[in-house]
PDB file of N, CA and C in Angstrom:
ATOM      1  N   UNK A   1      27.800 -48.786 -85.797  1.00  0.00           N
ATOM      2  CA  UNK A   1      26.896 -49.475 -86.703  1.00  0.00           C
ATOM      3  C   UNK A   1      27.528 -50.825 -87.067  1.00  0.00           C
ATOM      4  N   UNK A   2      26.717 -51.879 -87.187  1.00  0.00           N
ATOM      5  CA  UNK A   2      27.478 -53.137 -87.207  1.00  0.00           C
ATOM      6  C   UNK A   2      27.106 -53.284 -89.241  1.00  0.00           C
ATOM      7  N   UNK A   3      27.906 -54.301 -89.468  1.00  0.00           N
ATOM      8  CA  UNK A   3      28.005 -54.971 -90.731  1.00  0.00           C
ATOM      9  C   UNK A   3      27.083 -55.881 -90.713  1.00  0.00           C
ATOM     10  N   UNK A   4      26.364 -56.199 -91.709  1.00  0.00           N
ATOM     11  CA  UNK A   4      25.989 -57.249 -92.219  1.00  0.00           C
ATOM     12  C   UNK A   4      26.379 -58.009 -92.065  1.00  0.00           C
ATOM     13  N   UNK A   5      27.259 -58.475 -92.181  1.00  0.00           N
ATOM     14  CA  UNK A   5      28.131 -59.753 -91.609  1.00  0.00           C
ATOM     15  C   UNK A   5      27.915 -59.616 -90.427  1.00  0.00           C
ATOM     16  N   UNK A   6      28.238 -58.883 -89.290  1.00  0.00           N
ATOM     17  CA  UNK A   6      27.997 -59.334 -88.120  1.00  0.00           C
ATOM     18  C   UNK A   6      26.367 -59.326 -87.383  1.00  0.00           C
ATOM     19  N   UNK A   7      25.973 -58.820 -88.580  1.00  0.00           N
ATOM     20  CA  UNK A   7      24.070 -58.941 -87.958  1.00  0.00           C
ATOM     21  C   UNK A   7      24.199 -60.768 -88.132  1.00  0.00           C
ATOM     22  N   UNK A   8      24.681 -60.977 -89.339  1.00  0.00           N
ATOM     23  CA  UNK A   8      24.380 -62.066 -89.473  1.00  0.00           C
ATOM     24  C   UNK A   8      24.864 -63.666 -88.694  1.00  0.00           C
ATOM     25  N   UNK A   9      26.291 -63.404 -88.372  1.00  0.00           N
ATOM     26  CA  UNK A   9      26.718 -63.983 -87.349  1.00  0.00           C
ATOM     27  C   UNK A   9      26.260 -64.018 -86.106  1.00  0.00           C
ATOM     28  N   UNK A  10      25.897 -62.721 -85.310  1.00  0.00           N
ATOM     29  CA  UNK A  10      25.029 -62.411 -83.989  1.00  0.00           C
ATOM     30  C   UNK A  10      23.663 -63.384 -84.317  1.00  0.00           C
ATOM     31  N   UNK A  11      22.617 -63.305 -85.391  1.00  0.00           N
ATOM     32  CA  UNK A  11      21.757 -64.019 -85.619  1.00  0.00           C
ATOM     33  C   UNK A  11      21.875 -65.513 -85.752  1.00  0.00           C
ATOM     34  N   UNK A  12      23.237 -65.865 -86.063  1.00  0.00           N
ATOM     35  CA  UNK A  12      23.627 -67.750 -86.581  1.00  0.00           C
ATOM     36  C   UNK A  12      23.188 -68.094 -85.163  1.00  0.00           C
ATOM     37  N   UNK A  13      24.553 -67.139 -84.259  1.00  0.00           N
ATOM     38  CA  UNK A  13      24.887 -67.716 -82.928  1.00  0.00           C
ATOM     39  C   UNK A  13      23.381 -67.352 -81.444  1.00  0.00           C
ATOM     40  N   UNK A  14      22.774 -66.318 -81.841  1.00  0.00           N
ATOM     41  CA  UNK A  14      21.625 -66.545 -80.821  1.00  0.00           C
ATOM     42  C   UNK A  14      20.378 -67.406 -81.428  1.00  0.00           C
ATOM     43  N   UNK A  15      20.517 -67.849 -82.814  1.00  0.00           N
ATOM     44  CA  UNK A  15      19.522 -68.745 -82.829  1.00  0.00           C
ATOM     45  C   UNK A  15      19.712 -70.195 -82.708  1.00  0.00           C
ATOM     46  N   UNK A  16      20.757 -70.391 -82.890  1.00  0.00           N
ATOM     47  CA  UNK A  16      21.244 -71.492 -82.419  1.00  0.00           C
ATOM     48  C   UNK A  16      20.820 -71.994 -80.770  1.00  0.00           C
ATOM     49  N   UNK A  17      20.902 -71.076 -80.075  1.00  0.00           N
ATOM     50  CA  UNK A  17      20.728 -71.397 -78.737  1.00  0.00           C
ATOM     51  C   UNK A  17      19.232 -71.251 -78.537  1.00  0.00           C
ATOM     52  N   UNK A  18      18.415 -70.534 -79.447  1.00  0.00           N
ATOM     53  CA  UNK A  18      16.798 -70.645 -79.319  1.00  0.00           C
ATOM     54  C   UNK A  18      16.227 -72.228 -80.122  1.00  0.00           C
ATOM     55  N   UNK A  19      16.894 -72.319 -80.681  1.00  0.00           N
ATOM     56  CA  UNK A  19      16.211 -73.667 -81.229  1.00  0.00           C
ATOM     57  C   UNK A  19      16.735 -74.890 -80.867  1.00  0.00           C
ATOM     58  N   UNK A  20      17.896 -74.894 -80.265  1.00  0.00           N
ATOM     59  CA  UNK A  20      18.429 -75.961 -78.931  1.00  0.00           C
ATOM     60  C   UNK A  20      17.301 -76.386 -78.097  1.00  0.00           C
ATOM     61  N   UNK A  21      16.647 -75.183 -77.714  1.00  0.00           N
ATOM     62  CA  UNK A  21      15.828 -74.573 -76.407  1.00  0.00           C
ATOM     63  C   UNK A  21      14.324 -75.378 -76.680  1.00  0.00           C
ATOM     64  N   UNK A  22      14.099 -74.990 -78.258  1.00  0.00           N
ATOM     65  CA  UNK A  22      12.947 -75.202 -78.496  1.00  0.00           C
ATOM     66  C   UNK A  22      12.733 -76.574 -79.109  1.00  0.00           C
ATOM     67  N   UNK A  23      13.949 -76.932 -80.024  1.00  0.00           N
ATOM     68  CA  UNK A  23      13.921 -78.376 -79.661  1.00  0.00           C
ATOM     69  C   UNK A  23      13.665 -79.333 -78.678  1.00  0.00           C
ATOM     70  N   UNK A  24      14.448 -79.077 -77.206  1.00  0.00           N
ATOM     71  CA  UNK A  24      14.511 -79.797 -76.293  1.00  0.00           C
ATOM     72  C   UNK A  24      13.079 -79.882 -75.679  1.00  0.00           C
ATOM     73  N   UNK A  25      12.389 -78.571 -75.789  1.00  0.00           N
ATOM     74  CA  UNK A  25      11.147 -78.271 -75.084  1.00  0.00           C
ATOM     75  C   UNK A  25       9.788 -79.487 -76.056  1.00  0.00           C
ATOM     76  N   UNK A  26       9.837 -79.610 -77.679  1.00  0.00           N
ATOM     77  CA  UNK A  26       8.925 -79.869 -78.272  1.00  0.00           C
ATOM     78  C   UNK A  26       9.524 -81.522 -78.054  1.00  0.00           C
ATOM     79  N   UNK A  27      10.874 -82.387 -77.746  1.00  0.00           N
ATOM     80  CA  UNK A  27      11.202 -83.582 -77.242  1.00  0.00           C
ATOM     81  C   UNK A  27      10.828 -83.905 -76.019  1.00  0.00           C
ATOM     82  N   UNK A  28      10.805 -83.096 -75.197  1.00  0.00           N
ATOM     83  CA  UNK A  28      10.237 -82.911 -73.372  1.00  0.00           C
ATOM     84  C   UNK A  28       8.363 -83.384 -73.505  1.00  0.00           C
ATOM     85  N   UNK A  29       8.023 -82.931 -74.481  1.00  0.00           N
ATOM     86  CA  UNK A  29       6.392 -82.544 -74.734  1.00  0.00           C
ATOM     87  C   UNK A  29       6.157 -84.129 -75.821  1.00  0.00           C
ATOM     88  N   UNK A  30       6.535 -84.342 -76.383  1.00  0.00           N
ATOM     89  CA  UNK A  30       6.298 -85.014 -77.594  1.00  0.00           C
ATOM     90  C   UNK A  30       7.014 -86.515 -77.651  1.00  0.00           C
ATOM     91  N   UNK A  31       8.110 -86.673 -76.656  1.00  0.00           N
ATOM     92  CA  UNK A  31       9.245 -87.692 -76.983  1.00  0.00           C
ATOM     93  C   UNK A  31       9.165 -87.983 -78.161  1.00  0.00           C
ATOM     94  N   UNK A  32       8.999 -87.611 -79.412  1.00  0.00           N
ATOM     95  CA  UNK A  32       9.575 -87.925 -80.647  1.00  0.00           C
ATOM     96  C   UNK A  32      10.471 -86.957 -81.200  1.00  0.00           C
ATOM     97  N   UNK A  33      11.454 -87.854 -81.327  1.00  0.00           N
ATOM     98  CA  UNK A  33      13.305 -86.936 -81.703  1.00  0.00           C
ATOM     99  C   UNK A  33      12.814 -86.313 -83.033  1.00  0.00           C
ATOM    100  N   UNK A  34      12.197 -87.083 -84.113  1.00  0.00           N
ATOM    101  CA  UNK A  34      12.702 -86.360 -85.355  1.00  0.00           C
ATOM    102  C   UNK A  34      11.221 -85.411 -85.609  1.00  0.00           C
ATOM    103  N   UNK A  35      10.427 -85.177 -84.368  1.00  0.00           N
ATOM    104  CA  UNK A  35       9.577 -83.791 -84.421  1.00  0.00           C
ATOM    105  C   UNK A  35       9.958 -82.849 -83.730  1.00  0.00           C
ATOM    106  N   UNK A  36      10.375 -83.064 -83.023  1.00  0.00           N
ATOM    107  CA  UNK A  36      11.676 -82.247 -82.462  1.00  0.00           C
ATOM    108  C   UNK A  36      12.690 -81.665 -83.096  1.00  0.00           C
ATOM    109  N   UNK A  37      13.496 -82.568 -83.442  1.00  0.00           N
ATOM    110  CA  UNK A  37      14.670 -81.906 -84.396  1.00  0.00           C
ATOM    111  C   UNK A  37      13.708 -80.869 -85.705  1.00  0.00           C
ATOM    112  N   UNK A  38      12.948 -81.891 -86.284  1.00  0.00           N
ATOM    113  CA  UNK A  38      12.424 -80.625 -87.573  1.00  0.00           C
ATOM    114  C   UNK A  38      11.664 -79.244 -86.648  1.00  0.00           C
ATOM    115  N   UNK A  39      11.172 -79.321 -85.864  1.00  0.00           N
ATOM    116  CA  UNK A  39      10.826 -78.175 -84.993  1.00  0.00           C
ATOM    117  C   UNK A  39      11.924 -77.335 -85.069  1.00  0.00           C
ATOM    118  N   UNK A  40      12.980 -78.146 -84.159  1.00  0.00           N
ATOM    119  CA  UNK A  40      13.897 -76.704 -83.842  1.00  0.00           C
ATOM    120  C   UNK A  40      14.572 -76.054 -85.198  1.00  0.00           C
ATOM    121  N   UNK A  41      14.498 -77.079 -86.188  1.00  0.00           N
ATOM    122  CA  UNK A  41      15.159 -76.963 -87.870  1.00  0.00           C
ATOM    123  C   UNK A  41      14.108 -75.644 -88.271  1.00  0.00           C
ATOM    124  N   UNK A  42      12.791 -75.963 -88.482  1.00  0.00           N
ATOM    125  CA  UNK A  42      11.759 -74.627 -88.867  1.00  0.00           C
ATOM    126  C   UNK A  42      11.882 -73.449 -88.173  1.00  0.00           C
ATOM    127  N   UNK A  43      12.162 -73.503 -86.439  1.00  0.00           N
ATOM    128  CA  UNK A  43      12.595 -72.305 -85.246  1.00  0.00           C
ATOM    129  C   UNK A  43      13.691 -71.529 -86.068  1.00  0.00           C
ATOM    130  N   UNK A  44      14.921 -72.623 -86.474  1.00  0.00           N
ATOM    131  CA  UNK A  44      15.786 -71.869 -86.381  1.00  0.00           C
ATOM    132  C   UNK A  44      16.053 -70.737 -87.761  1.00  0.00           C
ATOM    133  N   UNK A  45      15.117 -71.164 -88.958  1.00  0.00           N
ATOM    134  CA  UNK A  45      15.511 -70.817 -90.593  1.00  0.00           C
ATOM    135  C   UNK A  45      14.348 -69.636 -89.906  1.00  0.00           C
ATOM    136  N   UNK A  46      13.159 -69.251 -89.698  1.00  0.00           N
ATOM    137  CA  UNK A  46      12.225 -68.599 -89.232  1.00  0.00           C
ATOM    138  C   UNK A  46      12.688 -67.608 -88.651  1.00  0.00           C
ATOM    139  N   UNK A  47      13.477 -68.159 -87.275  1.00  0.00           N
ATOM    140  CA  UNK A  47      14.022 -66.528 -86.681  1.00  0.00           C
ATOM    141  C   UNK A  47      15.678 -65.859 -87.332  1.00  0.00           C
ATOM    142  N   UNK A  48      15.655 -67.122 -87.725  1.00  0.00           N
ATOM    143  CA  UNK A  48      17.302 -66.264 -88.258  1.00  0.00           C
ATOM    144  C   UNK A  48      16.807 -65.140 -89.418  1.00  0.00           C
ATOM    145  N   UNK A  49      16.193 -65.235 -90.329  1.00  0.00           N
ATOM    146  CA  UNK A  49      15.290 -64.617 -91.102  1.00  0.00           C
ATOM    147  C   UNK A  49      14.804 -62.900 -90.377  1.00  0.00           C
ATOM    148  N   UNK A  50      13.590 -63.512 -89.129  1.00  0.00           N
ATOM    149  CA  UNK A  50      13.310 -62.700 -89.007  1.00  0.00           C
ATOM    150  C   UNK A  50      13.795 -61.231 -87.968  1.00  0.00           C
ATOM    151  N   UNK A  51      15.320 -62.091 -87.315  1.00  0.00           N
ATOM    152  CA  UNK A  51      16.375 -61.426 -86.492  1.00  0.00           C
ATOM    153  C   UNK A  51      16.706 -60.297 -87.630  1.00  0.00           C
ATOM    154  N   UNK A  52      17.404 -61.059 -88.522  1.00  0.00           N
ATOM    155  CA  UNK A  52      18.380 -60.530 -89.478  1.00  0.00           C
ATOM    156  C   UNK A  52      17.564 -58.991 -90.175  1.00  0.00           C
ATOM    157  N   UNK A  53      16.556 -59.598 -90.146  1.00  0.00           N
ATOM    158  CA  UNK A  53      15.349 -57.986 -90.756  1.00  0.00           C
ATOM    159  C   UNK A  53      15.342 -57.071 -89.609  1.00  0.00           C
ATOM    160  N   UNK A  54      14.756 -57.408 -88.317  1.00  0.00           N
ATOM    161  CA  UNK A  54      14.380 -56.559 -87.524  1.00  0.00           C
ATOM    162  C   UNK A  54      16.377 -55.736 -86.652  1.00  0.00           C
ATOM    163  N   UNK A  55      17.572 -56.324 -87.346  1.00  0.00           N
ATOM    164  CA  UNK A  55      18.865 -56.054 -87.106  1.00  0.00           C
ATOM    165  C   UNK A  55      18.543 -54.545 -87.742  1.00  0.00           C
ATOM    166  N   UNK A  56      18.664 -54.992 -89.413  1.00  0.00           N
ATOM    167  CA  UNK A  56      18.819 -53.863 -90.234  1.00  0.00           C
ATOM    168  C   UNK A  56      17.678 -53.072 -89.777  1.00  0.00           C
ATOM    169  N   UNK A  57      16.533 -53.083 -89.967  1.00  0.00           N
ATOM    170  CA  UNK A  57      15.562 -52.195 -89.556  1.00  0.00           C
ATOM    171  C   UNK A  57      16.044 -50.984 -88.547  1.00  0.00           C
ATOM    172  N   UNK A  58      16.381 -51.542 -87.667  1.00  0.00           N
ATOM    173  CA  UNK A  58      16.750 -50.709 -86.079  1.00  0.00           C
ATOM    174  C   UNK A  58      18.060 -49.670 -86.719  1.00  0.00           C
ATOM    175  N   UNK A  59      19.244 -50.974 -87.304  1.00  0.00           N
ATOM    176  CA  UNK A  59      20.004 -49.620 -87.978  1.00  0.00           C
ATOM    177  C   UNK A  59      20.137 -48.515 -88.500  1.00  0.00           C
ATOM    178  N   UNK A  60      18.957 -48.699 -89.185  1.00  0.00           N
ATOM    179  CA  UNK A  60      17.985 -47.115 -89.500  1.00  0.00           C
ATOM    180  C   UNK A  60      17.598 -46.241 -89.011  1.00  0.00           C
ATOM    181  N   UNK A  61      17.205 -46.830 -87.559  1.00  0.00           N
ATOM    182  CA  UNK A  61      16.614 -45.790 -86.842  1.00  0.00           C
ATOM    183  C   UNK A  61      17.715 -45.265 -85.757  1.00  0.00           C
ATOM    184  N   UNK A  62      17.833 -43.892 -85.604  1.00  0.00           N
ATOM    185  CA  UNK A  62      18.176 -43.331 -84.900  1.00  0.00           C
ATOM    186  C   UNK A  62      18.033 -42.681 -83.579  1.00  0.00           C
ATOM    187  N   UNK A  63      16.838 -43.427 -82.998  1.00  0.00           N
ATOM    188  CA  UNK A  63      16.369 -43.524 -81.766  1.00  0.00           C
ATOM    189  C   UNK A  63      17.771 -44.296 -80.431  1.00  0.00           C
ATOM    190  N   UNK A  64      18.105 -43.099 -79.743  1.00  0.00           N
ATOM    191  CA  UNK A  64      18.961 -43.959 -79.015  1.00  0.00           C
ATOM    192  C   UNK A  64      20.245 -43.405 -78.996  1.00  0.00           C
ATOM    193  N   UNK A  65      20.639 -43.334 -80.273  1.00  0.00           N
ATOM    194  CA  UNK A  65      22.334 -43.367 -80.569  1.00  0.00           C
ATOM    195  C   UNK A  65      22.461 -41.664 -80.197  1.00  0.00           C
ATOM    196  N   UNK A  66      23.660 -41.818 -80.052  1.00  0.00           N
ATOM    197  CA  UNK A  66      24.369 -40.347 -79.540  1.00  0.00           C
ATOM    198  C   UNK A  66      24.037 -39.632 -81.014  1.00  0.00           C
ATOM    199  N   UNK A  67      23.999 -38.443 -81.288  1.00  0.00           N
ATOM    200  CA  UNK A  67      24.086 -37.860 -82.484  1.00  0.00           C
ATOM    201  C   UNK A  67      25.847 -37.160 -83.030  1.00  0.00           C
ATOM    202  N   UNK A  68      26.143 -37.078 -83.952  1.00  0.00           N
ATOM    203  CA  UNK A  68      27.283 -36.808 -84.286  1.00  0.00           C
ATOM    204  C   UNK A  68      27.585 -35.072 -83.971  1.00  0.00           C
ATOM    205  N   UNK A  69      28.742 -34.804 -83.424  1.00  0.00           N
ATOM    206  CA  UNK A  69      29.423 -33.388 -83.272  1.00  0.00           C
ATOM    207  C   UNK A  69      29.074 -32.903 -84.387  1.00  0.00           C
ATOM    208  N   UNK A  70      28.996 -31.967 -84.213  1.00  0.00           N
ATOM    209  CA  UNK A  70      28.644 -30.653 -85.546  1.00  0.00           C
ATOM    210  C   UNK A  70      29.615 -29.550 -85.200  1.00  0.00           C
ATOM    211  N   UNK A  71      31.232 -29.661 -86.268  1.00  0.00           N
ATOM    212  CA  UNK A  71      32.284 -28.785 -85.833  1.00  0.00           C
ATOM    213  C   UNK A  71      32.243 -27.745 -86.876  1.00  0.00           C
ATOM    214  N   UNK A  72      32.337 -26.504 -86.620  1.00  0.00           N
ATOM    215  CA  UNK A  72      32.431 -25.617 -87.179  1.00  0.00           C
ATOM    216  C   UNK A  72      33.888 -25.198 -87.157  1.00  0.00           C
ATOM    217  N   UNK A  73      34.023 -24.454 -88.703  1.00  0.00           N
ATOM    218  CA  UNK A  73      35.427 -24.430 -89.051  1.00  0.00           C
ATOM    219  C   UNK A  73      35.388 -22.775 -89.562  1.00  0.00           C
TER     220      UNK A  73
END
C-alpha cells in the first residue's frame, strides 16, 4: 500500500509529463505560447487533483491484491 506522500509525488511527476504533452499539442494547434502555457497550467492542477482521488480510491479496493495468510496458532 503506498503513502500519501507517494500517491502524491507519483501524481506531481506523471502530470508533469501530461501537461508538457498537452501544452505542446494546444502551441502546435494555436501558436500562441501563453494559451498554451495556461492550458497545460489548468491540465496540470485538474489531473493532479483528479489522479490523487482515483490513487486513494483504488487503495480501498481490494480487487487484485493477494489476500493476507490466515495463521492459526
Amino acid at each position: 500500500m503506498d503513502s500519501q506522500s507517494r500517491s502524491l509525488i507519483k501524481a506531481l511527476s506523471y502530470r508533469m509529463l501530461g501537461s508538457t504533452a498537452t501544452s505542446t499539442i494546444f502551441l502546435l494547434l494555436t501558436g500562441n505560447l501563453t494559451i498554451s502555457l495556461g492550458a497545460g497550467v489548468l491540465d496540470c492542477l485538474a489531473k493532479i487533483a483528479l489522479y490523487f482521488l482515483h490513487e486513494r480510491i483504488w487503495d480501498r479496493i481490494p480487487f487484485g491484491r493477494p489476500k493476507a495468510h490466515q495463521y492459526e496458532i
